[in-house]
C-alpha atoms as a PDB file:
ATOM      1  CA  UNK A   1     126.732  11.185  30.517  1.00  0.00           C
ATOM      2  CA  UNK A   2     125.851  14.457  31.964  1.00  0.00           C
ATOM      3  CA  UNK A   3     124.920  17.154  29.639  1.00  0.00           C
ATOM      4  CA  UNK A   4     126.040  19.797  31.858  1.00  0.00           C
ATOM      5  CA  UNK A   5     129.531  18.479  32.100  1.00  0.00           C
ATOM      6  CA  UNK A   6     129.992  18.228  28.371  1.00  0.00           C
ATOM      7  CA  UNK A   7     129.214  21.704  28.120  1.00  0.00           C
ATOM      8  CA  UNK A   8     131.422  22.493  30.415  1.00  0.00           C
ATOM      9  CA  UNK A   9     134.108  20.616  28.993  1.00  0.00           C
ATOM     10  CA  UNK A  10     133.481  22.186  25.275  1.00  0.00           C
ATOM     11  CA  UNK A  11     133.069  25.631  26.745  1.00  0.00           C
ATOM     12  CA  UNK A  12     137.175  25.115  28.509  1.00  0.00           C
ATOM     13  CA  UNK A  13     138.129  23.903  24.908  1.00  0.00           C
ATOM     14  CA  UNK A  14     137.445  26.432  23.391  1.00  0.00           C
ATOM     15  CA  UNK A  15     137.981  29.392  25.599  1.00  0.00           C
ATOM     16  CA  UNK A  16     141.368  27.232  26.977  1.00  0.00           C
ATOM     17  CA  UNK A  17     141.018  28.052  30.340  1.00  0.00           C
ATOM     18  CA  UNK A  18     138.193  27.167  33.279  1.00  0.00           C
ATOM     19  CA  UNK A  19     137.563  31.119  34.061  1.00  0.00           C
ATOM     20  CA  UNK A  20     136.829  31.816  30.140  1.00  0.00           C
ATOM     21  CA  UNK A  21     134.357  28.667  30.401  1.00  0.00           C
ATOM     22  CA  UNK A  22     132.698  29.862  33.422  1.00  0.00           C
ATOM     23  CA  UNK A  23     132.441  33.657  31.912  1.00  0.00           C
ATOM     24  CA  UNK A  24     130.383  31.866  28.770  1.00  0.00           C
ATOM     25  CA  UNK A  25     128.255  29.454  30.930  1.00  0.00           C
ATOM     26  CA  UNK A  26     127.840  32.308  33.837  1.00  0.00           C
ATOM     27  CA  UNK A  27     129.124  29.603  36.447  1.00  0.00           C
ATOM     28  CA  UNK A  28     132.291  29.928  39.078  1.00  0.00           C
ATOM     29  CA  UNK A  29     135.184  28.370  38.374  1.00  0.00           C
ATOM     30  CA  UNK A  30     134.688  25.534  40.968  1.00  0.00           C
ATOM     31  CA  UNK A  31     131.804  25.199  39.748  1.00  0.00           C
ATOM     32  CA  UNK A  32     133.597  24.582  36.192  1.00  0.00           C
ATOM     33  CA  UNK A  33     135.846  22.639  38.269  1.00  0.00           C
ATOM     34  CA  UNK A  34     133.876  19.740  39.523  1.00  0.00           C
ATOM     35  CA  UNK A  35     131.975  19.532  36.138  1.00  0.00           C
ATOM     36  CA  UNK A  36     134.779  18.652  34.952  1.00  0.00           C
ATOM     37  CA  UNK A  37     136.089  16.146  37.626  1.00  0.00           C
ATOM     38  CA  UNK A  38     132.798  14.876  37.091  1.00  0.00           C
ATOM     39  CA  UNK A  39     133.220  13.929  33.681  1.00  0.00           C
ATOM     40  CA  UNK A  40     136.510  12.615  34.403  1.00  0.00           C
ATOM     41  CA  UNK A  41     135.919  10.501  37.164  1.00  0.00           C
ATOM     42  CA  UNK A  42     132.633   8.970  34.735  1.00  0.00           C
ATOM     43  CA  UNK A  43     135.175   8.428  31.993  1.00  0.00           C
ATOM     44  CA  UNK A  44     137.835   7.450  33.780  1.00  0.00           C
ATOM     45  CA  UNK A  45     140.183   9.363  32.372  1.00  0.00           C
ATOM     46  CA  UNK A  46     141.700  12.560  32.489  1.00  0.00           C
ATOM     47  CA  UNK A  47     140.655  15.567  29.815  1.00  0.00           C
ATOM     48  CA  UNK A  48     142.873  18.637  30.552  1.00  0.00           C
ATOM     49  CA  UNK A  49     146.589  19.143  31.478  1.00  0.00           C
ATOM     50  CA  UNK A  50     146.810  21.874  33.653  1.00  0.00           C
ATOM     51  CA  UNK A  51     150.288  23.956  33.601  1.00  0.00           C
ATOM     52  CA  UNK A  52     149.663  26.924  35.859  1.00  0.00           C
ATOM     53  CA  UNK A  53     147.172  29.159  34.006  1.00  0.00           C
ATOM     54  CA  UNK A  54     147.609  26.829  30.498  1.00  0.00           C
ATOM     55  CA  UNK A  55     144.974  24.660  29.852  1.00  0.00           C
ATOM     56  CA  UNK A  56     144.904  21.692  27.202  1.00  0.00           C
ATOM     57  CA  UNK A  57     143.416  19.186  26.059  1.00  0.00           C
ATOM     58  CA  UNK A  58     144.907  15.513  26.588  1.00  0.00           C
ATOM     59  CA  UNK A  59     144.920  12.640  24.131  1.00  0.00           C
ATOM     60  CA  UNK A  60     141.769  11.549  25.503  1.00  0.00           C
ATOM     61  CA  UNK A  61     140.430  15.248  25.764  1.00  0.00           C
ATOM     62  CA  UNK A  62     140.913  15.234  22.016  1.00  0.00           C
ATOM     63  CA  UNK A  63     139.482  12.399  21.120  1.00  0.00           C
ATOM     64  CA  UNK A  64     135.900  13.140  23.428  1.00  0.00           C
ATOM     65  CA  UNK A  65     136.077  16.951  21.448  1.00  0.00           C
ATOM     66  CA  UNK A  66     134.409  15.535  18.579  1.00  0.00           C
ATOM     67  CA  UNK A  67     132.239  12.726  20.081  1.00  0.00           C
ATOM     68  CA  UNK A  68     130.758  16.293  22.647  1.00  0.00           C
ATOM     69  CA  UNK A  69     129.813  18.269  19.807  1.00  0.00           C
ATOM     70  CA  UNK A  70     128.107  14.962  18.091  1.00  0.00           C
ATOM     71  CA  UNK A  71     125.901  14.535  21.262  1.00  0.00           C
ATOM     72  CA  UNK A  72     125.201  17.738  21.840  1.00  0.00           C
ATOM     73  CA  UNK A  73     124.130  18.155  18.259  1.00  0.00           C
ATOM     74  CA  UNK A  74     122.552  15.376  18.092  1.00  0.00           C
ATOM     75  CA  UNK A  75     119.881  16.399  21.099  1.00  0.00           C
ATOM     76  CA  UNK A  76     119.397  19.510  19.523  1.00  0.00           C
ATOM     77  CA  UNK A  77     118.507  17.837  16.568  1.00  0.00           C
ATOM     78  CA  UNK A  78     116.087  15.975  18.157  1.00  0.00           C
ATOM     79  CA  UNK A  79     114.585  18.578  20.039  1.00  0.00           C
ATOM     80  CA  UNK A  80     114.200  20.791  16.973  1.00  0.00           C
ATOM     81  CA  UNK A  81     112.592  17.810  14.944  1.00  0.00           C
ATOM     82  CA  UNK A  82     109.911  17.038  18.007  1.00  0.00           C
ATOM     83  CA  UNK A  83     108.871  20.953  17.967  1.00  0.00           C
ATOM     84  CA  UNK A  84     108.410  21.533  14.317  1.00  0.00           C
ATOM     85  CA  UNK A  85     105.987  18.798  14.246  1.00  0.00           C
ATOM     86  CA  UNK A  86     103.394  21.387  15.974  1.00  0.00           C
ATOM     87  CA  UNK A  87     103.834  23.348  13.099  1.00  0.00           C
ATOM     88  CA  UNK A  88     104.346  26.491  15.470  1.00  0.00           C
ATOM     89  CA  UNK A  89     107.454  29.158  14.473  1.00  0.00           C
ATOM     90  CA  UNK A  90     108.469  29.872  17.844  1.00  0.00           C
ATOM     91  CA  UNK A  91     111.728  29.197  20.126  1.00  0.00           C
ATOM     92  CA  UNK A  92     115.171  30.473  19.690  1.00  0.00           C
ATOM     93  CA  UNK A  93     117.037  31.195  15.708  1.00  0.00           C
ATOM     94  CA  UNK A  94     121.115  31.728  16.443  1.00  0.00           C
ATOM     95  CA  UNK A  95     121.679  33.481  13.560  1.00  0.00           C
ATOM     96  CA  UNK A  96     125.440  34.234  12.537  1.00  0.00           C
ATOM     97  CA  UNK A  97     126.822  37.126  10.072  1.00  0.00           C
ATOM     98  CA  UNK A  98     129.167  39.636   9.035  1.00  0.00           C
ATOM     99  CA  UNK A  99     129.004  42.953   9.886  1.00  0.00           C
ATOM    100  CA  UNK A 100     128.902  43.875   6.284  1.00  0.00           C
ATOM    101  CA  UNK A 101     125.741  42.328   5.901  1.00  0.00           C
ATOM    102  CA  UNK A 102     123.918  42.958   8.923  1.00  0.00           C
ATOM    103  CA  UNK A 103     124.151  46.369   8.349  1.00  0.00           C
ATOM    104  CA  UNK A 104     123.759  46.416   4.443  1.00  0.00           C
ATOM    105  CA  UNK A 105     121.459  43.791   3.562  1.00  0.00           C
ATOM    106  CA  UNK A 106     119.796  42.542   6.872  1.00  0.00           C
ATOM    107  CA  UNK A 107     117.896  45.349   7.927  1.00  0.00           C
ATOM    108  CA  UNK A 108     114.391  45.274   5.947  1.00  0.00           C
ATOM    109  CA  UNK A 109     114.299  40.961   6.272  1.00  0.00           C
ATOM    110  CA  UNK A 110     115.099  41.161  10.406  1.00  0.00           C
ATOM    111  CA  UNK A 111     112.568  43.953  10.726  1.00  0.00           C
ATOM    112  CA  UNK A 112     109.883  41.597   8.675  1.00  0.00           C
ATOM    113  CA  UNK A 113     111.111  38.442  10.628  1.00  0.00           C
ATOM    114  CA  UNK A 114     110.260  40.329  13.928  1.00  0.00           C
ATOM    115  CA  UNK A 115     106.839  41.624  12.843  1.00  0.00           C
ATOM    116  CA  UNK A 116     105.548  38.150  11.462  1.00  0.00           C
ATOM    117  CA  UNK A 117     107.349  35.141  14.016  1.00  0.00           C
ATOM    118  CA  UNK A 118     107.001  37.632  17.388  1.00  0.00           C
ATOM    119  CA  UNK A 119     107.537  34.352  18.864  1.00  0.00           C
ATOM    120  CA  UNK A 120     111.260  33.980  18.096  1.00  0.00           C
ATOM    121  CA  UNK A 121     114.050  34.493  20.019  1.00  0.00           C
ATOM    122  CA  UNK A 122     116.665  36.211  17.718  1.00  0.00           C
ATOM    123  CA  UNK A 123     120.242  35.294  18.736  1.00  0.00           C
ATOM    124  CA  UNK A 124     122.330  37.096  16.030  1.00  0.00           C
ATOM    125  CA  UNK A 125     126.000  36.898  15.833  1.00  0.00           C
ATOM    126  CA  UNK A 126     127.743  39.562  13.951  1.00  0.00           C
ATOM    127  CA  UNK A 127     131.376  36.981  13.049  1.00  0.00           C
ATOM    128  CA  UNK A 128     133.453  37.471  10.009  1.00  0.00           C
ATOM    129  CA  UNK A 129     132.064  34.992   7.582  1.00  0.00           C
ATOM    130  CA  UNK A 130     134.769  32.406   7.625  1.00  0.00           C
ATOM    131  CA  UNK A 131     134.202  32.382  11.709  1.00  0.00           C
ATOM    132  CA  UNK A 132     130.404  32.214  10.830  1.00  0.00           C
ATOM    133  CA  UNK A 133     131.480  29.550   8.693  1.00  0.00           C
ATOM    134  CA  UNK A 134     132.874  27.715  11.547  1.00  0.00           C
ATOM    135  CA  UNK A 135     130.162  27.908  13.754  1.00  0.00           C
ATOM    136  CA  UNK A 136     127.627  25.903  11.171  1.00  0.00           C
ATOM    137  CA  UNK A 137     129.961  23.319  10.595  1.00  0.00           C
ATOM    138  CA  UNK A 138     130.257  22.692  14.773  1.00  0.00           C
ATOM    139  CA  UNK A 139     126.568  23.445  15.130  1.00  0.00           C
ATOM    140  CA  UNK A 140     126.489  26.670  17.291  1.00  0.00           C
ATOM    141  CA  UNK A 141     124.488  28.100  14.698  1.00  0.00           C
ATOM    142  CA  UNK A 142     121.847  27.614  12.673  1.00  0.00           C
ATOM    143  CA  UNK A 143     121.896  30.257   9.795  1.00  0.00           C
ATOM    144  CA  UNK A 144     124.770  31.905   8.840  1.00  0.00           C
ATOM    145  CA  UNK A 145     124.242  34.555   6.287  1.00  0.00           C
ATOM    146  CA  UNK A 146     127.808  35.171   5.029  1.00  0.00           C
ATOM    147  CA  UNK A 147     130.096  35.857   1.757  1.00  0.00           C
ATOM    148  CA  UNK A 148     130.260  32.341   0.265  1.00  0.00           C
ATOM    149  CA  UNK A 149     133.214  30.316   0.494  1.00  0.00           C
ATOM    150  CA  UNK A 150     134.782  29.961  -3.132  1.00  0.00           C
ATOM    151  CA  UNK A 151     134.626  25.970  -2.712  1.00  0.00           C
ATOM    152  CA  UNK A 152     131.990  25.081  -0.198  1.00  0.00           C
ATOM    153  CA  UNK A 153     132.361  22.177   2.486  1.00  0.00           C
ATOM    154  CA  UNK A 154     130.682  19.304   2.040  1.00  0.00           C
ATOM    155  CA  UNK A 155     128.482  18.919   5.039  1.00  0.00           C
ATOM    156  CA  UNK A 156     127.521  22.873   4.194  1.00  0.00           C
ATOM    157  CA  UNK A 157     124.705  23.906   1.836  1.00  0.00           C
ATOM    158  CA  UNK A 158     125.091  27.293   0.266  1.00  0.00           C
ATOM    159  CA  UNK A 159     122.267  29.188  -1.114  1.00  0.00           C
ATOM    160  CA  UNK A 160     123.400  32.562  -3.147  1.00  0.00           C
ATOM    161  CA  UNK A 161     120.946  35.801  -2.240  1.00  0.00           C
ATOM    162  CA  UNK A 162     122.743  38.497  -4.232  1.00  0.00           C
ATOM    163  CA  UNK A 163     125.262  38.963  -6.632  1.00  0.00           C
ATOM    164  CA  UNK A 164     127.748  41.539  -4.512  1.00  0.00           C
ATOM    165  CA  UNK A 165     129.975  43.955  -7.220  1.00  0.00           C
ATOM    166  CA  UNK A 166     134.083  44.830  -6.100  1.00  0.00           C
ATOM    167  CA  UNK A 167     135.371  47.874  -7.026  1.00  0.00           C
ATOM    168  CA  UNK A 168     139.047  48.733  -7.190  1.00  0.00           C
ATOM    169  CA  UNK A 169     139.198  51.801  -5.393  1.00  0.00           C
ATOM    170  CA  UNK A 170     141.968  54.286  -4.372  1.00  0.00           C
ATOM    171  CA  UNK A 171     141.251  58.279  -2.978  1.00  0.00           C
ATOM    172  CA  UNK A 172     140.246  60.597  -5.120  1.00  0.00           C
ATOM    173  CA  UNK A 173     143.811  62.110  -5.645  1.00  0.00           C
ATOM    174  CA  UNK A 174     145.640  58.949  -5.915  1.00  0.00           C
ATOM    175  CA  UNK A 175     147.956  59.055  -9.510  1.00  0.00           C
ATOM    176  CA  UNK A 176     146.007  56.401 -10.780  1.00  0.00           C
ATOM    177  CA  UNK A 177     143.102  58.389 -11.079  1.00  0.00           C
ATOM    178  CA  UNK A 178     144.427  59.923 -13.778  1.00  0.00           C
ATOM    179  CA  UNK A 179     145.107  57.308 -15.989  1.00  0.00           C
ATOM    180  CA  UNK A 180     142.389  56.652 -18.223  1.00  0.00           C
ATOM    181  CA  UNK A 181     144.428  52.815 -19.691  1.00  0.00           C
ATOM    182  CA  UNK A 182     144.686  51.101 -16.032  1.00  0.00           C
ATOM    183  CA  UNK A 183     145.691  48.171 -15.998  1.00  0.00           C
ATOM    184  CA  UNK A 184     146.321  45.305 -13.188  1.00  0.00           C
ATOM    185  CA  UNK A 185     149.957  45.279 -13.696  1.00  0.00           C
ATOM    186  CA  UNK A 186     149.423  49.161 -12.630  1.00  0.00           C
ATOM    187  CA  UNK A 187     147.651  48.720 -10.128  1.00  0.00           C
ATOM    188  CA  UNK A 188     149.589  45.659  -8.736  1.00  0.00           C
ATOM    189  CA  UNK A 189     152.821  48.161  -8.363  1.00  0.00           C
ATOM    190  CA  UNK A 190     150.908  50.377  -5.597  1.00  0.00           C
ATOM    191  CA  UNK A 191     150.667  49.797  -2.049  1.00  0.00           C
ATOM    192  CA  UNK A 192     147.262  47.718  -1.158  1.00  0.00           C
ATOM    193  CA  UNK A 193     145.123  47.656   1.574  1.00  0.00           C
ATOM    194  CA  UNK A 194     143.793  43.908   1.681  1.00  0.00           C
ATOM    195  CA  UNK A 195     141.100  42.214   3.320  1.00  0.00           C
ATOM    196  CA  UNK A 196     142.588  39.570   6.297  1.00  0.00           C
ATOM    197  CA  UNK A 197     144.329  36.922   4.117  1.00  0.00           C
ATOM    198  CA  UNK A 198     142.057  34.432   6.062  1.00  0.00           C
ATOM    199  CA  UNK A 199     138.940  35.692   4.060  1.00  0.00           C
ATOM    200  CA  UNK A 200     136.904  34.882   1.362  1.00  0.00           C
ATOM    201  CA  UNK A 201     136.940  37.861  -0.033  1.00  0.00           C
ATOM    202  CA  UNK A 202     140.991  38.043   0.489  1.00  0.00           C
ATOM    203  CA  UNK A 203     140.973  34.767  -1.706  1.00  0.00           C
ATOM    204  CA  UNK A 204     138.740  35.794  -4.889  1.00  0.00           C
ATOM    205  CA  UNK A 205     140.766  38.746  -5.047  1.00  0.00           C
ATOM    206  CA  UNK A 206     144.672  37.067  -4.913  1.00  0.00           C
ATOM    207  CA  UNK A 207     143.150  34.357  -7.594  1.00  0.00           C
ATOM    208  CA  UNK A 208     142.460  37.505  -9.918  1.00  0.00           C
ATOM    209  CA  UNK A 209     145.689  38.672  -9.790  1.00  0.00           C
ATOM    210  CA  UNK A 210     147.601  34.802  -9.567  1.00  0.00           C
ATOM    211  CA  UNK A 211     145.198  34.577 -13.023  1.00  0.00           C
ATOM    212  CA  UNK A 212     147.848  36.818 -14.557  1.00  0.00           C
ATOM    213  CA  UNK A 213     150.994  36.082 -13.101  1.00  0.00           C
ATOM    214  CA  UNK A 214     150.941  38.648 -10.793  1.00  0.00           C
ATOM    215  CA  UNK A 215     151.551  39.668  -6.771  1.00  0.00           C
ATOM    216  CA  UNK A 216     149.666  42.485  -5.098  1.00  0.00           C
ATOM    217  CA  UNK A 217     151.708  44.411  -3.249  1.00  0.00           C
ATOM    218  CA  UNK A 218     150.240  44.107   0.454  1.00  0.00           C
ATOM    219  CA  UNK A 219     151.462  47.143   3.002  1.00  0.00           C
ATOM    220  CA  UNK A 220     148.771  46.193   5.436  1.00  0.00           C
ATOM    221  CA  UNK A 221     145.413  44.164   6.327  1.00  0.00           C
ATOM    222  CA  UNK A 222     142.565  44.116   8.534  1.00  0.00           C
ATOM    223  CA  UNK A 223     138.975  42.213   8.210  1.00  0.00           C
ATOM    224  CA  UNK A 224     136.897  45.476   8.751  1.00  0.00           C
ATOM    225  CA  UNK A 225     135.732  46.992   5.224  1.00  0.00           C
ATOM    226  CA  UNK A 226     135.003  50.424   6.792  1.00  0.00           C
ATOM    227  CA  UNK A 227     138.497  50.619   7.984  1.00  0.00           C
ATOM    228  CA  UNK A 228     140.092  49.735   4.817  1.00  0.00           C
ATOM    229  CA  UNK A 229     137.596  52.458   3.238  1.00  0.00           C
ATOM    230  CA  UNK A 230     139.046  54.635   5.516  1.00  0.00           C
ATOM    231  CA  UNK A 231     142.720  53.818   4.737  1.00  0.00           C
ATOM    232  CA  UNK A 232     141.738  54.100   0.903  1.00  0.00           C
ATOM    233  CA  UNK A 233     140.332  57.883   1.018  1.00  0.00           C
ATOM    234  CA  UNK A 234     143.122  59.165   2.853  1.00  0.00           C
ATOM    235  CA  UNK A 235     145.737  57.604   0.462  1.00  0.00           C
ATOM    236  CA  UNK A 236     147.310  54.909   2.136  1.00  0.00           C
ATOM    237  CA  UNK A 237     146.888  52.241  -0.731  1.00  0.00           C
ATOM    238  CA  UNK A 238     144.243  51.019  -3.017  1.00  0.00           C
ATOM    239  CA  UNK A 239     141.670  48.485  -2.354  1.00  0.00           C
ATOM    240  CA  UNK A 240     139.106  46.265  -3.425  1.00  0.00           C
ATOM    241  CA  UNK A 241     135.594  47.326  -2.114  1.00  0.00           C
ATOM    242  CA  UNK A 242     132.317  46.561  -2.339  1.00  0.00           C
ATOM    243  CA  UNK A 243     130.294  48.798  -4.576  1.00  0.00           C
ATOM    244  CA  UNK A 244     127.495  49.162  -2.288  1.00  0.00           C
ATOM    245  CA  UNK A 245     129.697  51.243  -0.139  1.00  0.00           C
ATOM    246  CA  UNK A 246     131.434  53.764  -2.491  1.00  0.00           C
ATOM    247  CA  UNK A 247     130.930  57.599  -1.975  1.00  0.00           C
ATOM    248  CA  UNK A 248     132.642  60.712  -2.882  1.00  0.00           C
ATOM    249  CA  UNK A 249     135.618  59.273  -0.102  1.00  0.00           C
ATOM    250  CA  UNK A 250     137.268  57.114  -3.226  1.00  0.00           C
ATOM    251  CA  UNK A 251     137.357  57.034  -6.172  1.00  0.00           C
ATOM    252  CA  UNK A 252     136.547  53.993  -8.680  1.00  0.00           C
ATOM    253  CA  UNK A 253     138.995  52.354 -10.990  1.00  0.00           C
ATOM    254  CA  UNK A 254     137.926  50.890 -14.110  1.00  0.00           C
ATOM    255  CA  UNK A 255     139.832  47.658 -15.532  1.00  0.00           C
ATOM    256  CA  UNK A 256     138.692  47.147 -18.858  1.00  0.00           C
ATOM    257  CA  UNK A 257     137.959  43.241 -19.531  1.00  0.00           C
ATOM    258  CA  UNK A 258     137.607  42.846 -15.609  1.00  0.00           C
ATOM    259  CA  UNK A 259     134.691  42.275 -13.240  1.00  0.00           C
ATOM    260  CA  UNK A 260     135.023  40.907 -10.326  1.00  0.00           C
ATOM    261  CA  UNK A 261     132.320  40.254  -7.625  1.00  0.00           C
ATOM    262  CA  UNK A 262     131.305  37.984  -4.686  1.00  0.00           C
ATOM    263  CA  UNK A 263     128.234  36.181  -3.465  1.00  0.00           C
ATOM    264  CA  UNK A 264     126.520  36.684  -0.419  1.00  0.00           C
ATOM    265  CA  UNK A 265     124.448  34.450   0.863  1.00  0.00           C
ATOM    266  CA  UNK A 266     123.127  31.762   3.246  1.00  0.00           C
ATOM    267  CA  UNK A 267     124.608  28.690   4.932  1.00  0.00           C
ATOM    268  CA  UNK A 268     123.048  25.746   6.984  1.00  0.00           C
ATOM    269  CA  UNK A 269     124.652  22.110   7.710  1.00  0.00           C
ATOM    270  CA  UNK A 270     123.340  19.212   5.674  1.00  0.00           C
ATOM    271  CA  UNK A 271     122.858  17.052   8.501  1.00  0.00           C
ATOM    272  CA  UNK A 272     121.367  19.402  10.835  1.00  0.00           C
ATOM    273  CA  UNK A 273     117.472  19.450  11.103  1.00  0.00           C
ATOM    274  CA  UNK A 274     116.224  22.809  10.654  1.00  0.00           C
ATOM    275  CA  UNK A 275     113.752  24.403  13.204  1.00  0.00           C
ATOM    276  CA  UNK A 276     110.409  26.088  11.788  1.00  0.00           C
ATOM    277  CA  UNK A 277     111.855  29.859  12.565  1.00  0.00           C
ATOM    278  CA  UNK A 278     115.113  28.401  10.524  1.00  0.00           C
ATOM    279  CA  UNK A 279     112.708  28.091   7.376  1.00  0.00           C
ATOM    280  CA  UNK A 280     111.102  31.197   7.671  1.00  0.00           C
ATOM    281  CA  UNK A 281     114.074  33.299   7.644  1.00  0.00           C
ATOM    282  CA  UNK A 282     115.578  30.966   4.882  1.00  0.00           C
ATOM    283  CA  UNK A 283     112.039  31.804   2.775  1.00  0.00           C
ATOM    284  CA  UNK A 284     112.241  35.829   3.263  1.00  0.00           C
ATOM    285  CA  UNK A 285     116.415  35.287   2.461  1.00  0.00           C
ATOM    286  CA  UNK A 286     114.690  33.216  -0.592  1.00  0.00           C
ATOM    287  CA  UNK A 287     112.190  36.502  -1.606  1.00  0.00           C
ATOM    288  CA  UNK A 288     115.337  38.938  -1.409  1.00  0.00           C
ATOM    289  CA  UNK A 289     117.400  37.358  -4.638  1.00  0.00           C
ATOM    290  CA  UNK A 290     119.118  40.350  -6.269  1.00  0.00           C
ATOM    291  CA  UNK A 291     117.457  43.105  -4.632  1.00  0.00           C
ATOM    292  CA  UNK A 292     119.150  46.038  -4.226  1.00  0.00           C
ATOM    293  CA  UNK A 293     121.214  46.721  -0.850  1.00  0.00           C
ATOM    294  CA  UNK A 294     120.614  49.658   1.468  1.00  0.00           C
ATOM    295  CA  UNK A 295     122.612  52.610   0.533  1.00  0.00           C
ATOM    296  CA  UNK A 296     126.193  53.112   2.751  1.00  0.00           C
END
């Protein structure tokens, strides 16, 4: 089976469409094209229903998705095990993580990576952490440094790197500022600004609330912590944030009895053989437990 045409056939499934596959792969679309009628004339069977401009996959199509990323993986695999035994830290990492963390607790370990493994190709993908997520389990990554799921998968092994404080924050003007006994039934009655209710972070903060019999009221949403910072200073709603990025903007709530936090950290899949440049960065992620993150 051509590894070429499997690619190409992963790429359409999950762009769903032969011009988003040949964007990714930098091929035409006939090109694309006969890949694919490649594959299909090997297998005997057709892979994609094609509706005008919708693209998807067919019984069979669904059943080879699976069985593509297993090969694919699985010659990766092998490659990476053949080059590690020369010992040498070289080749390409495809790193995955948020943009919270590449920009607040990345920095020093990417700048020491570079200076000691010169040799590595750094692929980093800045994802939201549960898309990060995704890309270890299907093995488009290697090392995802993300917030840590609340109940890891299986096939994923999570190492924590630092213990990551939330703050309840509103603007500085906001009436709940002035109320020294704040309590989460207070707080609960305000308009919130709430991570996507996709994330992780989304998650550990509902369970706080569900702890107590209680519903936050959500006015809006959005994955970006800098925009919800934003929407908290000018006194939209309150939010949870972390407390690495608090400045004069908002203001801090106290809860007494209440601390809530996250954990940042690293992912890899279980079954995945890691490549030399894999364990380095995992060993300088190893060195960082704890330490402090760079100011926002």
């Amino acid at each position: 089976m051509d590894l070429a045409n499997l690619n190409a056939f992963i790429a359409i499934a999950e762009t769903g469409s032969f011009s988003g596959a040949g964007e990714r792969l930098h091929l035409t679309q006939p090109a694309i094209s006969k890949r694919i009628a490649g594959l299909e004339q090997q297998l005997k069977v057709r892979l994609f229903d094609r509706l005008g401009r919708e693209v998807g996959l067919t019984e069979a199509g669904r059943a080879l998705l699976p069985r593509a990323y297993q090969i694919l993986n699985v010659l990766d695999d092998t490659r990476r095990a053949l080059t590690n035994l020369t010992g040498e830290v070289s080749g390409r990492l495809t790193l995955a993580t948020s943009h919270h963390i590449g920009l607040h607790r990345l920095p020093p370990i990417l700048r020491t990576f570079t200076r000691e493994y010169p040799n590595v190709a750094l692929d980093i993908q800045f994802l939201d952490s549960e898309v990060a997520y995704e890309e270890i389990l299907h093995g488009r990554a290697e090392v995802a440094v993300i917030t840590l799921a609340p109940e890891p998968h299986n096939l994923v092994r999570a190492t924590p790197v630092w213990d990551d404080p939330l703050d309840f924050v509103v603007a500085p003007e906001h009436s709940l500022t002035g109320n020294s006994t704040v309590n989460l039934a207070d707080i609960a009655k305000h308009p919130a600004v709430f991570p996507g209710g996709n994330t992780f972070t989304h998650h550990i903060v509902r369970r706080l609330f569900e702890a107590q019999g209680l519903t936050p009221n959500i006015a809006m949403s959005t994955n970006y912590l800098e925009t919800i910072k934003m929407m908290v200073s000018i006194g939209l709603a309150w939010s949870v944030l972390p407390r690495t990025m608090l400045d004069d903007q908002v203001a801090s709530i106290a809860l007494p009895g209440i601390q809530l936090s996250r954990q940042l950290g690293y992912i890899v899949h279980t079954e995945r053989t890691l490549s030399n440049a894999a364990r380095a960065f995992m060993s300088l992620l190893d060195a960082q437990v704890d330490l402090p993150a760079i100011p926002a």
